[in-house]
Protein backbone atom coordinates (compact mmCIF):
# COMPACT_ATOMS: atom_id res chain seq x y z
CA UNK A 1 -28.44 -27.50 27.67
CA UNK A 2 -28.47 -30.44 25.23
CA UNK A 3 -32.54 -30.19 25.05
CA UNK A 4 -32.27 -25.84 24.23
CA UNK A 5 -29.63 -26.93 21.60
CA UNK A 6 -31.74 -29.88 20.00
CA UNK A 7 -34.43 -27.11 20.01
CA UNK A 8 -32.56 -24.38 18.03
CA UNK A 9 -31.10 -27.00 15.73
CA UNK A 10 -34.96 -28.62 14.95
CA UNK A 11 -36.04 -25.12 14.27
CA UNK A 12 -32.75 -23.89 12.54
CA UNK A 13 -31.06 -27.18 10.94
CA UNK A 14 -27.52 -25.98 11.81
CA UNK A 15 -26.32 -29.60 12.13
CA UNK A 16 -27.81 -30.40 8.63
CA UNK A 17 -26.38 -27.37 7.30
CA UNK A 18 -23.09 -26.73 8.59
CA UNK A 19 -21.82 -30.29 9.35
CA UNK A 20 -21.77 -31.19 5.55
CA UNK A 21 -19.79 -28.07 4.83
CA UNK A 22 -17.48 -29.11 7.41
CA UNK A 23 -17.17 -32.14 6.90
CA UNK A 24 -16.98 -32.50 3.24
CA UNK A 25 -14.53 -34.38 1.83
CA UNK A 26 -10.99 -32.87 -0.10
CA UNK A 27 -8.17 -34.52 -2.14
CA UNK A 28 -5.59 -36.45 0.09
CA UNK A 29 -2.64 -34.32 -1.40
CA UNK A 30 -4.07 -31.27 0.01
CA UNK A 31 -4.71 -32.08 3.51
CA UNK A 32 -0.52 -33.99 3.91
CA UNK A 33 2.27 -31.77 3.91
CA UNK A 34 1.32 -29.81 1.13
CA UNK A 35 -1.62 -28.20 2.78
CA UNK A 36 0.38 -25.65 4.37
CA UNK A 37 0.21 -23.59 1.14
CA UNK A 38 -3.27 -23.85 1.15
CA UNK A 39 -3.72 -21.65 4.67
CA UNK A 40 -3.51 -18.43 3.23
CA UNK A 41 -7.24 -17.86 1.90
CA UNK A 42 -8.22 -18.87 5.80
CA UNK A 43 -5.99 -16.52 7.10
CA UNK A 44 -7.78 -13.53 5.07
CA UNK A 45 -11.12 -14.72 6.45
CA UNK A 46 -9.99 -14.58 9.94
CA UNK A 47 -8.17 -11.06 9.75
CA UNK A 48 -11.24 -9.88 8.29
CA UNK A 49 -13.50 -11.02 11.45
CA UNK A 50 -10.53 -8.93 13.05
CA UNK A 51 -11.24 -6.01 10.74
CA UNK A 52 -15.04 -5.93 11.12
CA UNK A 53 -14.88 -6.48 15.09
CA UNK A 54 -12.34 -3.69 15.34
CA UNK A 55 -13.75 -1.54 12.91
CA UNK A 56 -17.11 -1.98 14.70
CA UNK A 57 -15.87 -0.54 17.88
CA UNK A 58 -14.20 2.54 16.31
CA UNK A 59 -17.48 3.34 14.80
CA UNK A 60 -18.99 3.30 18.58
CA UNK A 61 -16.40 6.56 18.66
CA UNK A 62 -15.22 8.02 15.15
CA UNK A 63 -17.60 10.66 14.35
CA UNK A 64 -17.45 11.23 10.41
CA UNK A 65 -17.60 14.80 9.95
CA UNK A 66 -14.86 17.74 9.01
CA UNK A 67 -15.04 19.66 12.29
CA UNK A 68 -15.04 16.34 14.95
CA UNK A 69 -13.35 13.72 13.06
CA UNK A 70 -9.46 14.40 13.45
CA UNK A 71 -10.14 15.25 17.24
CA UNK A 72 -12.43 12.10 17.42
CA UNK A 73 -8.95 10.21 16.73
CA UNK A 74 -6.85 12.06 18.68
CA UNK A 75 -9.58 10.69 21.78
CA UNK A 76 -9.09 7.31 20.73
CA UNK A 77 -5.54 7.62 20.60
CA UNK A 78 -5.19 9.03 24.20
CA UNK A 79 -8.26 8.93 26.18
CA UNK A 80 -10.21 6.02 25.09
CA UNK A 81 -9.18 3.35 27.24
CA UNK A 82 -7.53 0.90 24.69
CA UNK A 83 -8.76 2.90 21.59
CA UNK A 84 -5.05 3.20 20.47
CA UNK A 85 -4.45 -0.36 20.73
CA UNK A 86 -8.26 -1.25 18.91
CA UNK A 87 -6.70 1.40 16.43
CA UNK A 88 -3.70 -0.15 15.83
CA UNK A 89 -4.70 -3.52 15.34
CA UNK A 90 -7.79 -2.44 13.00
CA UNK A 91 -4.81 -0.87 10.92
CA UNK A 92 -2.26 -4.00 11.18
CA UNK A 93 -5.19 -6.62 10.60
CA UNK A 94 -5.94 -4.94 7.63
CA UNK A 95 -2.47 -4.84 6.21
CA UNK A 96 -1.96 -8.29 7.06
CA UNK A 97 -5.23 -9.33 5.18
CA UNK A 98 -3.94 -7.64 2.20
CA UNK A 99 -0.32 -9.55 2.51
CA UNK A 100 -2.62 -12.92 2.82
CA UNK A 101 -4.72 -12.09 -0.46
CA UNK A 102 -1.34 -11.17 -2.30
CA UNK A 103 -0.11 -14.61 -1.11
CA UNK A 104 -3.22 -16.96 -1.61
CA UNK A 105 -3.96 -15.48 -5.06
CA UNK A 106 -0.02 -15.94 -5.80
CA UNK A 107 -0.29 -19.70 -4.73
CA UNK A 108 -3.47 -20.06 -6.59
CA UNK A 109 -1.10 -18.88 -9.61
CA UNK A 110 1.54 -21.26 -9.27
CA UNK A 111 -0.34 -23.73 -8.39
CA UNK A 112 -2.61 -23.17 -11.42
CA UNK A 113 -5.67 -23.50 -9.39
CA UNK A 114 -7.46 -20.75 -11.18
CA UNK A 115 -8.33 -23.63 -14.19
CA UNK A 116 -11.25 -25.97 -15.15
CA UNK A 117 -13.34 -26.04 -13.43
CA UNK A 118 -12.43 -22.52 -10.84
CA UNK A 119 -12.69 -20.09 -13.68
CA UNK A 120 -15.08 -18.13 -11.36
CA UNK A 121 -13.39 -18.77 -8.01
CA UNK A 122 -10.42 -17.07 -9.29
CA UNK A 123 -12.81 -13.88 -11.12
CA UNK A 124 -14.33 -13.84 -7.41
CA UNK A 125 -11.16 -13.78 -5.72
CA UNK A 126 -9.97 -10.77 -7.90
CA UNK A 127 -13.34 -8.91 -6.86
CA UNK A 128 -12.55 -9.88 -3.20
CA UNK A 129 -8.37 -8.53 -3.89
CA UNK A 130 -10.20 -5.28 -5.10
CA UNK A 131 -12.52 -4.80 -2.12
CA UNK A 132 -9.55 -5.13 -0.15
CA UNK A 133 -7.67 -2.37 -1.65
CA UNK A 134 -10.73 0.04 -1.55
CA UNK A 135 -10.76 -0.72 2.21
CA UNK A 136 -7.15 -0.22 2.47
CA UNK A 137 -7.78 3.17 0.81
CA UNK A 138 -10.67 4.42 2.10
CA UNK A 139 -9.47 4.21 5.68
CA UNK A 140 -6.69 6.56 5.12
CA UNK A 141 -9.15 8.88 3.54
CA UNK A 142 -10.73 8.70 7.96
CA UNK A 143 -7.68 9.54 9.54
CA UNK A 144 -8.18 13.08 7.86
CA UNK A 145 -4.68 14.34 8.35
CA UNK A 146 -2.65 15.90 5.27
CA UNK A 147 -2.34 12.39 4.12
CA UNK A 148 -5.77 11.43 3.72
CA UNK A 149 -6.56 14.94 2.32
CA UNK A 150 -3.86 14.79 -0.35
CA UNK A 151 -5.11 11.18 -1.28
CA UNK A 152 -8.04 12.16 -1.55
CA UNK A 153 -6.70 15.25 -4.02
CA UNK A 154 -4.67 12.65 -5.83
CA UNK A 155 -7.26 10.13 -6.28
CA UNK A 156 -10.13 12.85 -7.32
CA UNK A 157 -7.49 13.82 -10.13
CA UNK A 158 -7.26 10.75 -11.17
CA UNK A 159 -10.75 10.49 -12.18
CA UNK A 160 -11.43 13.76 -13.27
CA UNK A 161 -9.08 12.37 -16.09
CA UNK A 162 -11.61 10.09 -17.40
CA UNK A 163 -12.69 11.39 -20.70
CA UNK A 164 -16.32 12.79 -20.86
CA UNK A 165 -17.21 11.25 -16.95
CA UNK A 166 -14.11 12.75 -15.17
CA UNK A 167 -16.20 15.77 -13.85
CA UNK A 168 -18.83 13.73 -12.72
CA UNK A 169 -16.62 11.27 -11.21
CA UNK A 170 -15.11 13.76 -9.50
CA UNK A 171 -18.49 14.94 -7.58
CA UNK A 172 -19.85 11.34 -7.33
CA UNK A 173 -16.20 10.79 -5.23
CA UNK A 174 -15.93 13.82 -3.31
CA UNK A 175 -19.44 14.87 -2.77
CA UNK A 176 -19.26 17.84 -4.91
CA UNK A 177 -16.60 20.38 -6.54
CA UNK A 178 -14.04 20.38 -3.55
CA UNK A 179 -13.21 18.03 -0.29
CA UNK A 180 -14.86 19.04 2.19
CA UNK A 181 -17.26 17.49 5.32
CA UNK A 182 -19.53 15.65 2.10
CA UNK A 183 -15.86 13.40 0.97
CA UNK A 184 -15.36 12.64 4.92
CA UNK A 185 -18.84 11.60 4.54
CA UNK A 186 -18.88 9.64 1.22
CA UNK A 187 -15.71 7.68 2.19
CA UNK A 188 -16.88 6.79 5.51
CA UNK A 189 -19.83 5.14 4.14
CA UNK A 190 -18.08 3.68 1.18
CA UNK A 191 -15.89 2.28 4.29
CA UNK A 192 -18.48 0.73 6.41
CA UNK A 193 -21.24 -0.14 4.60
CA UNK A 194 -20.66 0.33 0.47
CA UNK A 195 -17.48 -1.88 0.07
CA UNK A 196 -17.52 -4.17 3.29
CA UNK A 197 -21.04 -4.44 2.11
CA UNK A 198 -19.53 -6.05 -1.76
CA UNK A 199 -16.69 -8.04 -0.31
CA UNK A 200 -19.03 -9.90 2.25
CA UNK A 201 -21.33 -10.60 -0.93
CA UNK A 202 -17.89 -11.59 -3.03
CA UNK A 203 -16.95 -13.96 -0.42
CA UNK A 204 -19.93 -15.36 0.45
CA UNK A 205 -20.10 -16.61 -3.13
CA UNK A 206 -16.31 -17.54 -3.36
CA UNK A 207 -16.72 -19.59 -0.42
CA UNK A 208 -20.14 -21.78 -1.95
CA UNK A 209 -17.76 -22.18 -5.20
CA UNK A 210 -14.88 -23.68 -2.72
CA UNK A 211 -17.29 -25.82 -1.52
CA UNK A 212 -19.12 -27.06 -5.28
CA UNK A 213 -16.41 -26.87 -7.20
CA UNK A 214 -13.77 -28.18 -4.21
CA UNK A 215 -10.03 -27.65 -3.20
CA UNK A 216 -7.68 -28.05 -5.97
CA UNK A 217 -5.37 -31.26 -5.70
CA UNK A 218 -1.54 -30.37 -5.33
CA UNK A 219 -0.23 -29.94 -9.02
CA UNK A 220 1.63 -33.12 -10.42
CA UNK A 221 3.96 -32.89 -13.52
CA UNK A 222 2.34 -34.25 -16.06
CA UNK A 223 -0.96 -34.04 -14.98
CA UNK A 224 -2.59 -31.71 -16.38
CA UNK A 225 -6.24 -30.21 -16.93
CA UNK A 226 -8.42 -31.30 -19.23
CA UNK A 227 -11.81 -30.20 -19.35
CA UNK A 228 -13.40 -33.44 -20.72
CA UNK A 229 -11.96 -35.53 -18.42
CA UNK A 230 -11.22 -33.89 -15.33
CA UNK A 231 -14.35 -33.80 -13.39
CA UNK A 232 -14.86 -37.48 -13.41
CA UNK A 233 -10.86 -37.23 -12.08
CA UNK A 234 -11.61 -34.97 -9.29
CA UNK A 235 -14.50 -37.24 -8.33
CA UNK A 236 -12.71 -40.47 -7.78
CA UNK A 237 -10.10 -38.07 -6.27
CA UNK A 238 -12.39 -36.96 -3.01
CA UNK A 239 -14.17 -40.19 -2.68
CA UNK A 240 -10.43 -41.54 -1.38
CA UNK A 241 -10.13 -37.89 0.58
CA UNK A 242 -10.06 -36.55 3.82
CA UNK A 243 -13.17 -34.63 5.69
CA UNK A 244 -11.81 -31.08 5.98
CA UNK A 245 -13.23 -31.12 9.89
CA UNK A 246 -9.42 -32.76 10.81
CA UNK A 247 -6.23 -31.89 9.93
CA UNK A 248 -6.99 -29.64 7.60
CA UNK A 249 -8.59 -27.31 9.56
CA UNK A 250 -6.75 -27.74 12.66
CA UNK A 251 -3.77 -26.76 10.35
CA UNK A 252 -5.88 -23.34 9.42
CA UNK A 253 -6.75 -22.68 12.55
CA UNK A 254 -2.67 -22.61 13.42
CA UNK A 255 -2.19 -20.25 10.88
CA UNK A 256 -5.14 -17.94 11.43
CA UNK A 257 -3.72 -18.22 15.05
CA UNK A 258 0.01 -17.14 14.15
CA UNK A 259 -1.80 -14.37 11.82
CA UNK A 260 -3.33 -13.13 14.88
CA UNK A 261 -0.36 -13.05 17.08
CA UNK A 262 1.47 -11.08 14.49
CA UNK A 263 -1.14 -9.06 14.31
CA UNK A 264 -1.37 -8.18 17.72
CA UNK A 265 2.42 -8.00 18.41
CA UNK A 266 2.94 -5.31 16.09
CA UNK A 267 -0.19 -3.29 17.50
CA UNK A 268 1.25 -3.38 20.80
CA UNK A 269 4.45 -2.56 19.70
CA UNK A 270 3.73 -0.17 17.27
CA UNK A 271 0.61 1.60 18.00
CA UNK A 272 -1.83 3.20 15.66
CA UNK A 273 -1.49 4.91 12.00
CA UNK A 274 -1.64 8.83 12.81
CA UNK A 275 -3.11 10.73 12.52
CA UNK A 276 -0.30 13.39 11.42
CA UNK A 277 -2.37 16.19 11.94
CA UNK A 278 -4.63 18.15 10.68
CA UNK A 279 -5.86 18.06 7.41
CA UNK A 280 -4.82 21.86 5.99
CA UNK A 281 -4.52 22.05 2.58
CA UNK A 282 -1.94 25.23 3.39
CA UNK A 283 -0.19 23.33 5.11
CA UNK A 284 3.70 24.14 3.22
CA UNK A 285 5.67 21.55 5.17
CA UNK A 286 3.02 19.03 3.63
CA UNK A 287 4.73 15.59 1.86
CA UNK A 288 2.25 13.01 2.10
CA UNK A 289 2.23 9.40 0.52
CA UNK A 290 -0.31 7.10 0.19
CA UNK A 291 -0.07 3.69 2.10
CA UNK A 292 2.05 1.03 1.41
CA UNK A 293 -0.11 -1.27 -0.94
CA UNK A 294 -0.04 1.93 -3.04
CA UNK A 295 3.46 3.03 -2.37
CA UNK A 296 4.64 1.09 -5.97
CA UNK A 297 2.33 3.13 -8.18
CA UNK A 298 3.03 6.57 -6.14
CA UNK A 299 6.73 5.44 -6.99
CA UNK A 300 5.98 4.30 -10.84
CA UNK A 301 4.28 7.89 -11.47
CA UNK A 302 7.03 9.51 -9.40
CA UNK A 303 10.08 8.24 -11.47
CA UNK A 304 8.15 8.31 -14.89
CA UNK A 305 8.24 10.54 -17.28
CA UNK A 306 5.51 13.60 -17.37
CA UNK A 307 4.20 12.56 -20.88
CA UNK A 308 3.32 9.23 -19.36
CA UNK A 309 1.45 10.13 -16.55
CA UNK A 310 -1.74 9.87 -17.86
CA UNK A 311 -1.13 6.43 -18.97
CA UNK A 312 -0.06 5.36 -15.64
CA UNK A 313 -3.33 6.45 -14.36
CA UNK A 314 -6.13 5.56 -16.57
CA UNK A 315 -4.75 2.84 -18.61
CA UNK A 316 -2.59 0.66 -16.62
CA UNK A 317 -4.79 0.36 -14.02
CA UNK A 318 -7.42 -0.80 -16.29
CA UNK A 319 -5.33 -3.55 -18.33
CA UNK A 320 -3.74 -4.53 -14.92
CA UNK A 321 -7.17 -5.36 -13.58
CA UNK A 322 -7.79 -7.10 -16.96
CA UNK A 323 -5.44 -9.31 -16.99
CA UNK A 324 -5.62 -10.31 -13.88
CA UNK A 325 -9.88 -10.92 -14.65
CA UNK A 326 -8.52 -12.82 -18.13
CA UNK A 327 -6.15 -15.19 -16.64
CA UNK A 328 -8.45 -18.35 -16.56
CA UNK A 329 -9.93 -17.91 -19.55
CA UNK A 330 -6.20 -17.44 -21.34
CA UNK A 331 -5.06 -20.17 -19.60
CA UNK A 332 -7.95 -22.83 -18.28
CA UNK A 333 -6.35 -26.22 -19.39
CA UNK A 334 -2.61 -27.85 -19.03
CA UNK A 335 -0.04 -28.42 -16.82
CA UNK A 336 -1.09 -26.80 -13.30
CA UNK A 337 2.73 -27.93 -11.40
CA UNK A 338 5.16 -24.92 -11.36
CA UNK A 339 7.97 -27.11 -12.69
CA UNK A 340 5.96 -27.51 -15.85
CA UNK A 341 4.98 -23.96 -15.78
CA UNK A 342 8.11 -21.43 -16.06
CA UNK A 343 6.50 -18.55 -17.53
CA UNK A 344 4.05 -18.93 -14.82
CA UNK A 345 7.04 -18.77 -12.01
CA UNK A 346 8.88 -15.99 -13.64
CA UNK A 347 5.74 -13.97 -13.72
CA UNK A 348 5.35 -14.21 -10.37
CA UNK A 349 9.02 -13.65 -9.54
CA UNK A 350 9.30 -10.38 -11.79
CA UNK A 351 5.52 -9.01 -10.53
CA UNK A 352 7.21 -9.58 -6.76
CA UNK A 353 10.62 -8.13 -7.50
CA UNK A 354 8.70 -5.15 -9.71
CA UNK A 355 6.71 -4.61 -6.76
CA UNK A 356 8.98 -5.03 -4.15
CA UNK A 357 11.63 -2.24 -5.66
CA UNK A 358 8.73 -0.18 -6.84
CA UNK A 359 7.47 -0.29 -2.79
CA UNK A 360 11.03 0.40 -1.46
CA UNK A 361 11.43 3.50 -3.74
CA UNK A 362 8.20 4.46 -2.48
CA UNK A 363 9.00 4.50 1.05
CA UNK A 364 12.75 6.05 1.00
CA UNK A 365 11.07 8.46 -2.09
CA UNK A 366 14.62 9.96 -3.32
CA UNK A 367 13.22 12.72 -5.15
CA UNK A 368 10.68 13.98 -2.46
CA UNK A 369 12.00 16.60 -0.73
CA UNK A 370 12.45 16.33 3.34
CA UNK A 371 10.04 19.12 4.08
CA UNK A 372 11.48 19.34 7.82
CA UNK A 373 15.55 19.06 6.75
CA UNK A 374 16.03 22.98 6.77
CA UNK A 375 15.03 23.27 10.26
CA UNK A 376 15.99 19.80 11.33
CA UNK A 377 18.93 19.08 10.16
CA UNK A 378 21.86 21.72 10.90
CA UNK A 379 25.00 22.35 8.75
CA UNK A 380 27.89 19.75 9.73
CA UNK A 381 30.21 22.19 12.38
CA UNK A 382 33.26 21.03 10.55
CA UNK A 383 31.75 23.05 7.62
CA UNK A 384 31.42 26.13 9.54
CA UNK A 385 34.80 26.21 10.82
CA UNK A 386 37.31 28.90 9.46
CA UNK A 387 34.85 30.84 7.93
CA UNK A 388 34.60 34.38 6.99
CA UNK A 389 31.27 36.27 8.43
CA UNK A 390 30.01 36.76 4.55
CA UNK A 391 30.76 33.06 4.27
CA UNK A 392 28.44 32.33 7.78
CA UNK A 393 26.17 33.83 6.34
CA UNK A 394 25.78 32.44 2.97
CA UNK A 395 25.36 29.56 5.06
CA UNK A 396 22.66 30.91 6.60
CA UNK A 397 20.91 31.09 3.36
CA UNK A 398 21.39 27.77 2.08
CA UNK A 399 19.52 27.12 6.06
CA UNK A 400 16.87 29.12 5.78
CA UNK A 401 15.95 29.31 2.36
CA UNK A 402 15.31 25.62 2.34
CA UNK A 403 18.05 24.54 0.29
CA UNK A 404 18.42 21.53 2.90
CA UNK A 405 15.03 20.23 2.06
CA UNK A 406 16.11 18.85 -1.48
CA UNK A 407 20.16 18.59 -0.74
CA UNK A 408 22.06 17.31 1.87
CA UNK A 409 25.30 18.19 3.27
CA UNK A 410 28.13 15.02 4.80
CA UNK A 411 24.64 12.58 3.96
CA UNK A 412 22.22 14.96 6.30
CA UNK A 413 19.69 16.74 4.18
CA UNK A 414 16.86 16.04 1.71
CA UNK A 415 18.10 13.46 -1.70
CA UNK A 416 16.43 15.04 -4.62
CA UNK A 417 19.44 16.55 -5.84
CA UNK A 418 23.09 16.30 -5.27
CA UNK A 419 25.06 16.39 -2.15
CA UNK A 420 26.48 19.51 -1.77
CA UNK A 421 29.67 18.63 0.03
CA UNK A 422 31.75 18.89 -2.45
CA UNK A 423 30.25 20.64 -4.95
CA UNK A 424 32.95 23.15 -4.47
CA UNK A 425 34.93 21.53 -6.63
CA UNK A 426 32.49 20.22 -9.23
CA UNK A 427 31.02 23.98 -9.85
CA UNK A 428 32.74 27.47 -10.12
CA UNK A 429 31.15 29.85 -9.26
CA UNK A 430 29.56 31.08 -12.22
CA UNK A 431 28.37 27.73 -12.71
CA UNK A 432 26.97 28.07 -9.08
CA UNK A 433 25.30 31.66 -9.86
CA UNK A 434 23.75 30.26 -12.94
CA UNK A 435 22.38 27.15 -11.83
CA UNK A 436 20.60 28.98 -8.29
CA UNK A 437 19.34 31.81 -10.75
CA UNK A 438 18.03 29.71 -13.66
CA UNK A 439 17.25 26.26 -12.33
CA UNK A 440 17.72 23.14 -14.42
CA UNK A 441 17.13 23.84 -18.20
CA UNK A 442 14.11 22.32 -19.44
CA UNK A 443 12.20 21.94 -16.55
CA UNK A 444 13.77 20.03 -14.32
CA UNK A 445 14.08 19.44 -10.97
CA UNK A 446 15.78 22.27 -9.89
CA UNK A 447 13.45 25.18 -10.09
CA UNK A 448 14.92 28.97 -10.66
CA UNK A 449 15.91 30.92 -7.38
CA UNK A 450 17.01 33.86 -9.26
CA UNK A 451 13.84 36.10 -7.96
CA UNK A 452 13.70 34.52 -4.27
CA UNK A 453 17.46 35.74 -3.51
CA UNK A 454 18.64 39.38 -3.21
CA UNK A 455 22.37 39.87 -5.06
CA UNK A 456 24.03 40.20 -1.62
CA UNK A 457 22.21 36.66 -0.26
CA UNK A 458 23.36 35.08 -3.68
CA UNK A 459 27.21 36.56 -3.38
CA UNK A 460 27.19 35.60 0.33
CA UNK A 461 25.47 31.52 -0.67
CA UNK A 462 27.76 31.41 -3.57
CA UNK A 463 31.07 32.44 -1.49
CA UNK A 464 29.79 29.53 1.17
CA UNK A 465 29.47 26.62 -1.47
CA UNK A 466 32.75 27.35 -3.48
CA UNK A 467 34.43 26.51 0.31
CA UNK A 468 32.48 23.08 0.12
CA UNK A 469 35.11 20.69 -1.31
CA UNK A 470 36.21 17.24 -1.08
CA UNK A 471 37.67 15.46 2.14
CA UNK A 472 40.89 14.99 0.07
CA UNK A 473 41.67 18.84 0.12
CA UNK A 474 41.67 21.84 2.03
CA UNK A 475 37.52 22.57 2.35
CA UNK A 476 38.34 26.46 2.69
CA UNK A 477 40.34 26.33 -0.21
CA UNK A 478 39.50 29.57 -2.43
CA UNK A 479 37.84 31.11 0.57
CA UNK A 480 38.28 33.73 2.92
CA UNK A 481 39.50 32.27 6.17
């Protein structure tokens, strides 16, 4: 064995070349109790082996075309022997590699490691937080269930807003004038080959600038970067270092390995991502939402204001992306320690909280309706007591007509408008007549019922909700019992 190996490596040089790498020296600081912030980046690497392994053996399976590729799923799911659980934990690894880019490009932050001399590492790393997304995206676009089809809708809008290139955006995105089997095929290559493809290149050069430019030293106070002076620093630095082959990456390798197990756990115990069902764009009961890295901005254009819409979608993106690309060159010398650095901190502690509220709002969506609440969710029996058959059936209406979808009754129901408990004493019923008939004035979320309703269904509806009143008094009160 040891003369096969000596063979390869005479022939190949792997010793020469990959002992230096692993062996090369970095700061002291970084490999003591501080190091633990600096597992993140390692992490990513090793859920993306996870991703491309994974994502290798679906492709053995997935067939990428409109007629074979929701069924091809539906195989994996429950005939494939493990293809749910190789599902699921393409799906998890992936999230988890975007939580681990979020995090090591947030420590990077604080830490100011994106300075002299890492201007590029950080520009790379951006690139690589990019790729990510697009991979994140692009695999809901595969599932090809109502979700990936209205993403897909959603996201060719998007650019057909670009001025002058939004049409041929558009067909460069979806393969021509509609979705159809060309987007399934489009996004699957932009999946496996077109963006894992960019990200390997990305990394490949992030990782050579880790190794020639080195780890950043944990930030002092009052030490900060200068560019005249801080090579020759950094120098003396990792000549008293440590050899990364050592604690440092045994203390990777314990993270990558808790990233796995987390990984894995939740695969087991929560299975794969859909699909829903089939992607029909008739589909009425339809309310689909992106995934949850996207969940903020699907929230941000949901509770902004029309006339901003088009801002939230070409330029903020754009000066987002910017900024993020600017950041080293804004900031490249100075204090690198967070304690030195509040803006720095708050930034990151308003971006999270942003985010994180932005996500949440996203995920409970208030004003969406609940497409299945009419014929999921039945009126509350203690509202149906006592009442008069015109009355029953008025509350029939409010049933069938869908009324449940956007408002709920005793907390059961959709949350886009007001609970309708007790909106027998907040509206008479003129009030009542006007607001089903006209909508909200100006547009708003209401929309006008007035043509869907015959005069007895309205008389009957209206006759129902003046009996809806407040716990404190008699809920018949005004009706016919």
């Amino acid at each position: 064995m040891k003369r096969i190996v000596a063979w390869f490596d005479a022939r190949l040089s792997v010793r020469e070349s990959l002992l230096p790498m692993l062996t090369h020296p970095i700061p002291r600081g970084a490999a003591g109790p501080m190091g633990w912030w600096y597992v993140f980046g390692s992490a990513s690497l090793t859920l993306l082996i996870v991703q491309i392994l994974t994502g290798i053996a679906l492709a053995l399976v997935f067939v990428p075309s409109a007629d074979n590729a929701y069924e091809s799923l539906l195989y994996l799911n429950y005939e494939q022997p493990f293809g749910w659980f190789v599902r699921a934990l393409h799906y998890y690894a992936g999230s988890g590699m975007v939580v681990m880019v979020f995090a090591h490009m947030a420590q990077v932050f604080l830490h100011g490691a994106f300075k002299y001399p890492r201007e590029l590492t950080w520009v790379l790393g951006v690139c690589l937080l990019l790729c990510t997304l697009g991979m994140f995206f692009t695999g809901q676009v595969l599932r090809w269930d109502p979700d990936a089809y209205w993403g897909v809708a959603v996201g060719g809008s998007m650019a057909g807003r670009v001025p002058v290139m939004g049409p041929y955006l558009v067909r460069l995105l979806l393969g021509g004038p509609a979705i159809s089997g060309d987007t399934l095929s489009r996004f699957f290559a932009l999946h496996v080959f077109v963006i894992p493809g960019a990200l390997l290149f990305f990394l490949s050069i992030h990782l050579w600038l880790v190794l020639k430019r080195g780890v950043s030293e944990p930030p002092v106070p009052g030490q900060g970067v200068d560019p005249n002076t801080y090579d020759a620093k950094y120098e003396k630095e990792v000549q008293n270092g440590v050899p990364f082959l050592g604690r440092p990456l045994l203390r990777d390798a314990i993270a990558s390995s808790l990233a796995v197990i987390v990984v894995v756990m939740l695969a087991a115990a929560m299975g794969p991502k859909g699909p829903s069902g089939p992607p029909d764009p008739t589909l009425s009961g339809a309310n689909p939402r992106p995934e949850w890295p996207f969940l903020w901005l699907f929230a941000l254009l949901s509770l902004s204001p029309p006339a901003a819409e088009t801002f939230i979608v070409l330029v903020f993106p754009v000066l987002l992306i910017a900024a993020l690309f600017l950041v080293p060159f804004v900031s490249r010398r100075g204090e690198r320690a967070p304690s030195r650095r509040p803006i720095a901190v708050l930034s990151v502690l308003v971006i999270v909280t942003v985010l994180g509220v932005l996500t949440y709002e996203g995920v409970s969506a208030p004003w969406s309706p609940k497409m299945t609440a009419w014929s999921g969710d039945p009126i509350p029996k203690d509202l149906l007591e006592h009442r008069s058959p015109r009355q029953m059936q008025g509350a029939a209406v409010l049933q069938v007509k869908q009324c449940r979808n956007c408002h709920a009754l005793e907390a059961l129901g959709g949350r886009r408008g007001p609970d309708l408990t007790d909106v027998g004493d907040r509206m008479t019923p003129e009030q009542l007549i006007d607001q089903i008939s006209n909508g909200t004035p100006g547009g708003g979320n209401m929309p006008a019922f007035g043509k869907q309703i015959s005069p007895t269904e309205m008389e009957a509806l209206v006759d129902f909700l003046t009996t809806l009143r407040g716990s404190g008094r008699d809920r018949v009160e005004g009706g016919t019992q």
